[in-house]
Every structure is written in C-alpha cells, then in structure tokens.
N, C-alpha and C. Protein backbone atom coordinates (compact mmCIF):
# COMPACT_ATOMS: atom_id res chain seq x y z
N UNK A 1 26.46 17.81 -18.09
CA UNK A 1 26.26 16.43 -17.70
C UNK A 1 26.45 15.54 -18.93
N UNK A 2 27.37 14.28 -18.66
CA UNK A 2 27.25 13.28 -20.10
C UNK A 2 25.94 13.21 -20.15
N UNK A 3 26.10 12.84 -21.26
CA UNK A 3 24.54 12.15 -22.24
C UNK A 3 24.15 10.79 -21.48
N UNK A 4 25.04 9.56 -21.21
CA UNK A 4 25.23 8.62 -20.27
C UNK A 4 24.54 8.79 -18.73
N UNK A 5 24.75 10.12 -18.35
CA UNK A 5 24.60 9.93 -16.97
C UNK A 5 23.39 10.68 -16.69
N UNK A 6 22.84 11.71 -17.70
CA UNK A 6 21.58 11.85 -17.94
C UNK A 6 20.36 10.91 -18.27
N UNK A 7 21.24 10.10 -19.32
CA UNK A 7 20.10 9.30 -19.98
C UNK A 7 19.93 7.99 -18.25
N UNK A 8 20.96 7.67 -17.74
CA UNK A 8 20.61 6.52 -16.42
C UNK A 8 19.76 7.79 -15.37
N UNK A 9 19.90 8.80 -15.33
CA UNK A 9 18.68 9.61 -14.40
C UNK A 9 17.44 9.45 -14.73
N UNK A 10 17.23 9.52 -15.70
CA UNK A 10 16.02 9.66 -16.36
C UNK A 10 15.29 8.20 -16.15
N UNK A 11 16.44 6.86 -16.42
CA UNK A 11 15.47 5.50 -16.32
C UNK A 11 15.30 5.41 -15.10
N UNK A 12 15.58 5.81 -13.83
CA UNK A 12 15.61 5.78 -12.30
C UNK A 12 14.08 6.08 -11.94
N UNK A 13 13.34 5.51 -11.05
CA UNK A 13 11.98 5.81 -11.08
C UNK A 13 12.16 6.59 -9.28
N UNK A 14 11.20 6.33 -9.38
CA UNK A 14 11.46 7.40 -7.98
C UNK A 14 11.45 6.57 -6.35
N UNK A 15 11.18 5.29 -6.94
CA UNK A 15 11.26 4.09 -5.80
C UNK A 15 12.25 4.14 -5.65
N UNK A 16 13.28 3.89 -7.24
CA UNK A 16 14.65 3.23 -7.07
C UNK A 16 15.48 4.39 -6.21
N UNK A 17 15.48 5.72 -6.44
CA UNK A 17 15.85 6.76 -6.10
C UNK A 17 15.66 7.14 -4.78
N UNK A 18 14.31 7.30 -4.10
CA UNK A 18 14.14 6.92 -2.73
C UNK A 18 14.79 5.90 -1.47
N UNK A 19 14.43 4.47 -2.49
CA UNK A 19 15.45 3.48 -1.73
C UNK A 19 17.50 3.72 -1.90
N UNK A 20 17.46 4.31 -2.26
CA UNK A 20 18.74 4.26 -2.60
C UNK A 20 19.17 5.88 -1.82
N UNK A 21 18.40 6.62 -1.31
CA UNK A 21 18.78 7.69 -0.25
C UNK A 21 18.68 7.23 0.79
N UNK A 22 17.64 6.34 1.29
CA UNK A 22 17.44 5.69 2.37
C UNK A 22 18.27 4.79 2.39
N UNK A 23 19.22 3.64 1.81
CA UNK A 23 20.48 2.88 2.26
C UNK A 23 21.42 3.95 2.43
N UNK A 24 21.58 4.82 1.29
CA UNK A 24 22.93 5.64 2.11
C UNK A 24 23.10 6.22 3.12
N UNK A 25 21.85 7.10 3.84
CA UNK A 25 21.52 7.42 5.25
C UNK A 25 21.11 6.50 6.22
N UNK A 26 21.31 5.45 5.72
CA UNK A 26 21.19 4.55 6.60
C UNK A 26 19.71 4.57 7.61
N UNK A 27 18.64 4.74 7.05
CA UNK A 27 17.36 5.17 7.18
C UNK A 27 16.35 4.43 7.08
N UNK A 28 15.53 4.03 7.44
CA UNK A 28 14.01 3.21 7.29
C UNK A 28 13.52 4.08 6.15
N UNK A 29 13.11 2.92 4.86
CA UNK A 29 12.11 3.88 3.67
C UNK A 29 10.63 3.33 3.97
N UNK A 30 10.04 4.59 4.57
CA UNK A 30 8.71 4.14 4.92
C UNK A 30 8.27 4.51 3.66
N UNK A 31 8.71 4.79 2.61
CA UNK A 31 7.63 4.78 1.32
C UNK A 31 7.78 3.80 0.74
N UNK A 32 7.94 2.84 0.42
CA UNK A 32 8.20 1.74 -0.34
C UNK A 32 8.66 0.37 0.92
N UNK A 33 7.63 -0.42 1.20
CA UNK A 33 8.07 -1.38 2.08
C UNK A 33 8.58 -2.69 1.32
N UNK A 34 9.82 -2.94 2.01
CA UNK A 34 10.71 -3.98 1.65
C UNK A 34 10.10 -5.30 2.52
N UNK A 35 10.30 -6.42 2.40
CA UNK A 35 10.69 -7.85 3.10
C UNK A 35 11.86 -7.54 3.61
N UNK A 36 11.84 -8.41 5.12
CA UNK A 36 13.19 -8.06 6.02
C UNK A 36 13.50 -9.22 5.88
N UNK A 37 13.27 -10.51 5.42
CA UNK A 37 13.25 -11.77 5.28
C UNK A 37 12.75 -12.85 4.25
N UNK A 38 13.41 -13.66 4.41
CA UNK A 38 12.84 -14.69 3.29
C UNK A 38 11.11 -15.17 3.73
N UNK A 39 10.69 -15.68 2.83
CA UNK A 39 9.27 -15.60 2.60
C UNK A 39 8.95 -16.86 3.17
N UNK A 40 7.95 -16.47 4.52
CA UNK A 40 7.67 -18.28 5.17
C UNK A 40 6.80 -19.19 4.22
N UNK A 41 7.86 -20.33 4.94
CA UNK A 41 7.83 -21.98 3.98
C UNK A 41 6.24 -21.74 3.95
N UNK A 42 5.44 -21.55 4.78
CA UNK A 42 4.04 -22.19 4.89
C UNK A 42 2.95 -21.47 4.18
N UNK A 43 3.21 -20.44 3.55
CA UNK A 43 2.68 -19.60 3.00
C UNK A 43 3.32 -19.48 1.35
N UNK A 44 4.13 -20.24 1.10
CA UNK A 44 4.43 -19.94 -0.32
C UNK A 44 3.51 -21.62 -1.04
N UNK A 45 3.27 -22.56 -0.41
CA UNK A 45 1.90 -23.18 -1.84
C UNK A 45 0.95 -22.88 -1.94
N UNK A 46 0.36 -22.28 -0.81
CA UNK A 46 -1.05 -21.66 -0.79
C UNK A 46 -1.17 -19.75 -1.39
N UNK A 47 -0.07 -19.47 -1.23
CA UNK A 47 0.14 -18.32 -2.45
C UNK A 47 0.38 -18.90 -4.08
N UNK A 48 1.09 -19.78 -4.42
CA UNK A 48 1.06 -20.37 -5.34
C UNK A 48 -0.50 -21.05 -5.93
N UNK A 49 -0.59 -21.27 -4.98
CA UNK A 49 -2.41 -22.33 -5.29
C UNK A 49 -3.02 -21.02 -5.97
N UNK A 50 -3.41 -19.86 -4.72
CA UNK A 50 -3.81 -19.02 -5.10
C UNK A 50 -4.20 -18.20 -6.51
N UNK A 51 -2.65 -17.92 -6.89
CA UNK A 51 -2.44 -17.43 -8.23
C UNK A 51 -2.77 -18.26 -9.63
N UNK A 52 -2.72 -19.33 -9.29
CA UNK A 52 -3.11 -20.70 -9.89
C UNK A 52 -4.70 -20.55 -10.51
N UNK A 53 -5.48 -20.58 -8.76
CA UNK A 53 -7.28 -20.68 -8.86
C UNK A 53 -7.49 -19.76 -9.13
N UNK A 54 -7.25 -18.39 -8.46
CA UNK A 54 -7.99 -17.45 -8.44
C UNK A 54 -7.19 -16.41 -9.40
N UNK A 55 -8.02 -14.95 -9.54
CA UNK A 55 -7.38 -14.17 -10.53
C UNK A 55 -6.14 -13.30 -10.05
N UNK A 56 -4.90 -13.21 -10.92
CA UNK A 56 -3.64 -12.33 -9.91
C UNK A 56 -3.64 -10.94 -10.71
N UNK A 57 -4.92 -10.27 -10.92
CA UNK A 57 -5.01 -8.99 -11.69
C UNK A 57 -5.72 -7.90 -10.55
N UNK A 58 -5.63 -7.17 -11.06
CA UNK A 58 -6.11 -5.62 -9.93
C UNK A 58 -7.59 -6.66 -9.50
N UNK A 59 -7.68 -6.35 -8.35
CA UNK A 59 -8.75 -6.54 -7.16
C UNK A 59 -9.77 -5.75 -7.49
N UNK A 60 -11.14 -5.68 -7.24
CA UNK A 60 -12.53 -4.61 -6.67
C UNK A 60 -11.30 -3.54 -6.48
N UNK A 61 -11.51 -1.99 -6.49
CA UNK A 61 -10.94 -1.39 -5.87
C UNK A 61 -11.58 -0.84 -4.61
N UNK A 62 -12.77 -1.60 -3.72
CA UNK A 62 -12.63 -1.48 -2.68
C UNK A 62 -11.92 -2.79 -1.41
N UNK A 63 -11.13 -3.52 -2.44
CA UNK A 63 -10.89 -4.66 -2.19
C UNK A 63 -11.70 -5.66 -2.37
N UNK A 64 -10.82 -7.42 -2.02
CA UNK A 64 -11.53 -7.93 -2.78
C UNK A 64 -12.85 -8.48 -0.86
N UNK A 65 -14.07 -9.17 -1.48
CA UNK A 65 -15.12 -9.40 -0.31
C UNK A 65 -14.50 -10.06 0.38
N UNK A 66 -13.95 -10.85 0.38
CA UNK A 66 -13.33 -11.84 1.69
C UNK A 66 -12.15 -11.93 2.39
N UNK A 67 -11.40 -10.89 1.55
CA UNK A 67 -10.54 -10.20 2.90
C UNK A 67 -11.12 -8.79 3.60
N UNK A 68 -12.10 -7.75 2.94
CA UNK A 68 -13.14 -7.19 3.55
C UNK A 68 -13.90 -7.82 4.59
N UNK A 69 -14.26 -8.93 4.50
CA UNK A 69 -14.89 -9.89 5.84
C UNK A 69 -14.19 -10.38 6.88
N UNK A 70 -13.07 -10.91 6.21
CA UNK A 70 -11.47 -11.19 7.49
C UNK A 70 -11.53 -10.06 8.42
N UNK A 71 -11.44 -8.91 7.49
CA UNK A 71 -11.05 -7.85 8.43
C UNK A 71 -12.01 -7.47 9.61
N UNK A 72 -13.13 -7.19 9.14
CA UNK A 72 -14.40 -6.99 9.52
C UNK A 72 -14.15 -8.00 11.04
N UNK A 73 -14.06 -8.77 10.88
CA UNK A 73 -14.32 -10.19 11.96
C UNK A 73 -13.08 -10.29 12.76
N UNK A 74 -11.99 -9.44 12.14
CA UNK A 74 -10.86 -9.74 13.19
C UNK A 74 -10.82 -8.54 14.09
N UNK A 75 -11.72 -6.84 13.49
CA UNK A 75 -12.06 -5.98 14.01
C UNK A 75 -13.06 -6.15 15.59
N UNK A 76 -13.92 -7.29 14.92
CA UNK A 76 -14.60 -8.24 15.81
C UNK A 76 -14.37 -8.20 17.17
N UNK A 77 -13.48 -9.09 16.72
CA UNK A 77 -12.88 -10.17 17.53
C UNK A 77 -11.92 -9.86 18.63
N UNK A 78 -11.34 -8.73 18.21
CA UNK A 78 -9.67 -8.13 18.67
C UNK A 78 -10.48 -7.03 19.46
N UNK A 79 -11.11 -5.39 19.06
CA UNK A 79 -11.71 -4.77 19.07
C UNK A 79 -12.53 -4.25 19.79
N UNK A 80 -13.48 -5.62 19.38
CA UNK A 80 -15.33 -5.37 19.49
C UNK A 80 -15.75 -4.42 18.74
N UNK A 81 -15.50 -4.13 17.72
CA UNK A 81 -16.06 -3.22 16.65
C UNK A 81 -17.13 -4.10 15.81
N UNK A 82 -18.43 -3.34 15.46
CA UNK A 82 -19.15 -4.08 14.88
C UNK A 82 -19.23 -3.20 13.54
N UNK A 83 -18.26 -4.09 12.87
CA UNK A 83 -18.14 -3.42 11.18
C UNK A 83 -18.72 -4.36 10.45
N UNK A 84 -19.73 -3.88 9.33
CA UNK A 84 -19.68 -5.05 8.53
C UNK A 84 -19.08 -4.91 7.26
N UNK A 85 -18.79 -5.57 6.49
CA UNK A 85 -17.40 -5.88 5.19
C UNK A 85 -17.68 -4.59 4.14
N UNK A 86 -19.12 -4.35 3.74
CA UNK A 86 -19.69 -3.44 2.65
C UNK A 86 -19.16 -2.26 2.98
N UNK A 87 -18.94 -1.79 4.76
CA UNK A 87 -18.95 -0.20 4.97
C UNK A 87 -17.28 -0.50 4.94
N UNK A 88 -16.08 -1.47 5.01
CA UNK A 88 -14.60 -1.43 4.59
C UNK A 88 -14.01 -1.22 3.60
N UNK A 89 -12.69 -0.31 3.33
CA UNK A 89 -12.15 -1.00 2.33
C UNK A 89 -11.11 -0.95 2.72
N UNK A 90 -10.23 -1.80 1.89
CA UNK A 90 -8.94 -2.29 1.96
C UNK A 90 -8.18 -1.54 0.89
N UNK A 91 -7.10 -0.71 1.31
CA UNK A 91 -6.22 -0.06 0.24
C UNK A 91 -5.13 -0.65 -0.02
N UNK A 92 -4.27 -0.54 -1.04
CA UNK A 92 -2.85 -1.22 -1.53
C UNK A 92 -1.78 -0.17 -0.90
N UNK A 93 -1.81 0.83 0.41
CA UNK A 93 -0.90 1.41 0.39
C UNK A 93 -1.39 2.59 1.87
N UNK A 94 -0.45 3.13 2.06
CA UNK A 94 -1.06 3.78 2.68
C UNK A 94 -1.26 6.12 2.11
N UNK A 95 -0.61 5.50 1.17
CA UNK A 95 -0.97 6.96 0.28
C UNK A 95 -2.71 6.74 -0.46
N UNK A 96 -2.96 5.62 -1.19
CA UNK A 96 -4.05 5.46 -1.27
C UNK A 96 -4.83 5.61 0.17
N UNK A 97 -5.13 4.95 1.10
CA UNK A 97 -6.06 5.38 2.61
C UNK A 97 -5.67 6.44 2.64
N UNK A 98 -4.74 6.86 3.19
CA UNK A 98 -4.72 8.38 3.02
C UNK A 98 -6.09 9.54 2.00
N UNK A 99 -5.43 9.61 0.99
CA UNK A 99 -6.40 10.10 -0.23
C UNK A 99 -7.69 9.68 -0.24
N UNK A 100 -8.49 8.33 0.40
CA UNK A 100 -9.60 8.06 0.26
C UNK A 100 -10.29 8.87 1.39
N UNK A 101 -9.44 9.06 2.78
CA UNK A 101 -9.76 9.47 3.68
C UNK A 101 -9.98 10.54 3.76
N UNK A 102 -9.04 12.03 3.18
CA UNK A 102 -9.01 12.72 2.60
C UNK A 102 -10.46 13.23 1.73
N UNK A 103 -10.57 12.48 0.79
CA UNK A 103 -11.53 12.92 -0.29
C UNK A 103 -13.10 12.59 0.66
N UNK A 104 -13.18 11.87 1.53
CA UNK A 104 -14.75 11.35 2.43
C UNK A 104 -14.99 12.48 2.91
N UNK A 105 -13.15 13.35 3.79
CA UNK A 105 -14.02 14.00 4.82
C UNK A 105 -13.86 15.22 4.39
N UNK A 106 -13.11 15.88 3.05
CA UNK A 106 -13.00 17.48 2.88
C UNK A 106 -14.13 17.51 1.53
N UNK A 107 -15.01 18.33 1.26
CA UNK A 107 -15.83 19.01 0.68
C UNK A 107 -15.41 20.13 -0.10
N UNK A 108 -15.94 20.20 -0.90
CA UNK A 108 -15.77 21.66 -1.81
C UNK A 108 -15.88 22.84 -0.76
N UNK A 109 -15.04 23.88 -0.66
CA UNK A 109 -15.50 24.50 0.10
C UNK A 109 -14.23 24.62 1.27
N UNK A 110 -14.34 23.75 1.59
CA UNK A 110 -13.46 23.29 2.88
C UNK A 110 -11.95 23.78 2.85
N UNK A 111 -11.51 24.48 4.25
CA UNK A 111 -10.11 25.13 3.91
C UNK A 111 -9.44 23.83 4.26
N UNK A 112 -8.26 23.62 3.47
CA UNK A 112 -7.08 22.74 4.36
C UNK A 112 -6.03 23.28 4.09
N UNK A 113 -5.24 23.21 5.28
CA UNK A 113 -3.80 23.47 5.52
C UNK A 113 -3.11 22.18 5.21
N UNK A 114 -1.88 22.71 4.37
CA UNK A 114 -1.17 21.38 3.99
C UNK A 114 0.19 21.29 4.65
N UNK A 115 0.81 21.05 5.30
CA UNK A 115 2.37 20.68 5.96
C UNK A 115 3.25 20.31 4.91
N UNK A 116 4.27 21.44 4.81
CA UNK A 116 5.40 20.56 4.15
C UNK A 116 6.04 19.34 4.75
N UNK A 117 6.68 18.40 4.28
CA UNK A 117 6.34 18.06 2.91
C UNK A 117 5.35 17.48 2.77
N UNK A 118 4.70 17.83 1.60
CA UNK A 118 3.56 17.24 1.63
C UNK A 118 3.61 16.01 0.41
C-alpha cells in the first residue's frame, strides 16, 4: 500500500467510513443520523439565543432537568404515564440508552448471549 493511501486510512474515523458505505449501497446509516433538510427558520434564533444564555458544554449526564421534565409531561400527556423527571434520563444516542439499559438490568453473575454483530 502507498504511504499516501495508508496515511488517508488512518485519518478516516469510523463515522466518515460508515457514512460513506452507506451512500455507496445506497442504504439508510442508522449509526450516525444525518439532517434530511435545511434547518427550520423558527428554530434557528431561539437555538442561537440559547447558546448565547445558556451553557453549550456537555449537559448533567443524566440530562439536563428541564428537558427531563418536558419529557416526563409529554409522557403525561400522550401516554398517561406517571413519570416524574428524577426517575428519567435522556441519552445523546441510542448506543448510550442502550448500555445504560444494559448495565440497570444485567448483574454480575448474569449469563448474556450476544448476537452478531454486536
């Protein structure tokens, strides 16, 4: 292999690499979610405000309280689930929920079978 075409493998992260099997197969990349669209008018000053007032650095990592309460209340609302915000959390992904879910309900001890791929 050139030195060139080694050294561009190596800077490739595994997003870029993923998305880029998934355009050539012409495939949905459910690991990495894209925007299918430009970003609505009505929501970009109040994202702007946002980043502005409040802090744009890592969150609580059980999320932050008041979209924990949104949720809680739209669980509500939609539902009829009576959650309250403390027993939620909100993950950045769904490999994180996954793994949190994971780690609550298996114990030391506990057999699991894993499915390729895993």
């Amino acid at each position: 292999m050139r030195r060139n075409a080694l050294f561009d493998i190596l800077l490739v992260t595994v997003f870029e690499r993923m998305s880029a099997l998934a355009r050539d197969a012409g495939a949905i990349n459910l690991g990495q979610g894209f925007p299918d669209g430009p970003e609505p008018v009505d929501l970009l000053e109040p994202a702007a405000r946002a980043l502005s007032v409040r802090s744009n650095q890592y969150p609580p990592s059980r999320g932050l309280p008041e979209l924990r309460a949104a949720a809680a209340d739209f669980y509500h609302r939609f539902d009829g689930l009576a959650l309250k915000a403390e027993n939620l959390v909100v993950t950045s992904g769904a490999t994180e929920a996954l793994a949190g879910d994971l780690m609550a309900a298996i114990t030391p001890g506990d057999e699991v079978i894993v499915i390729e791929p895993a």
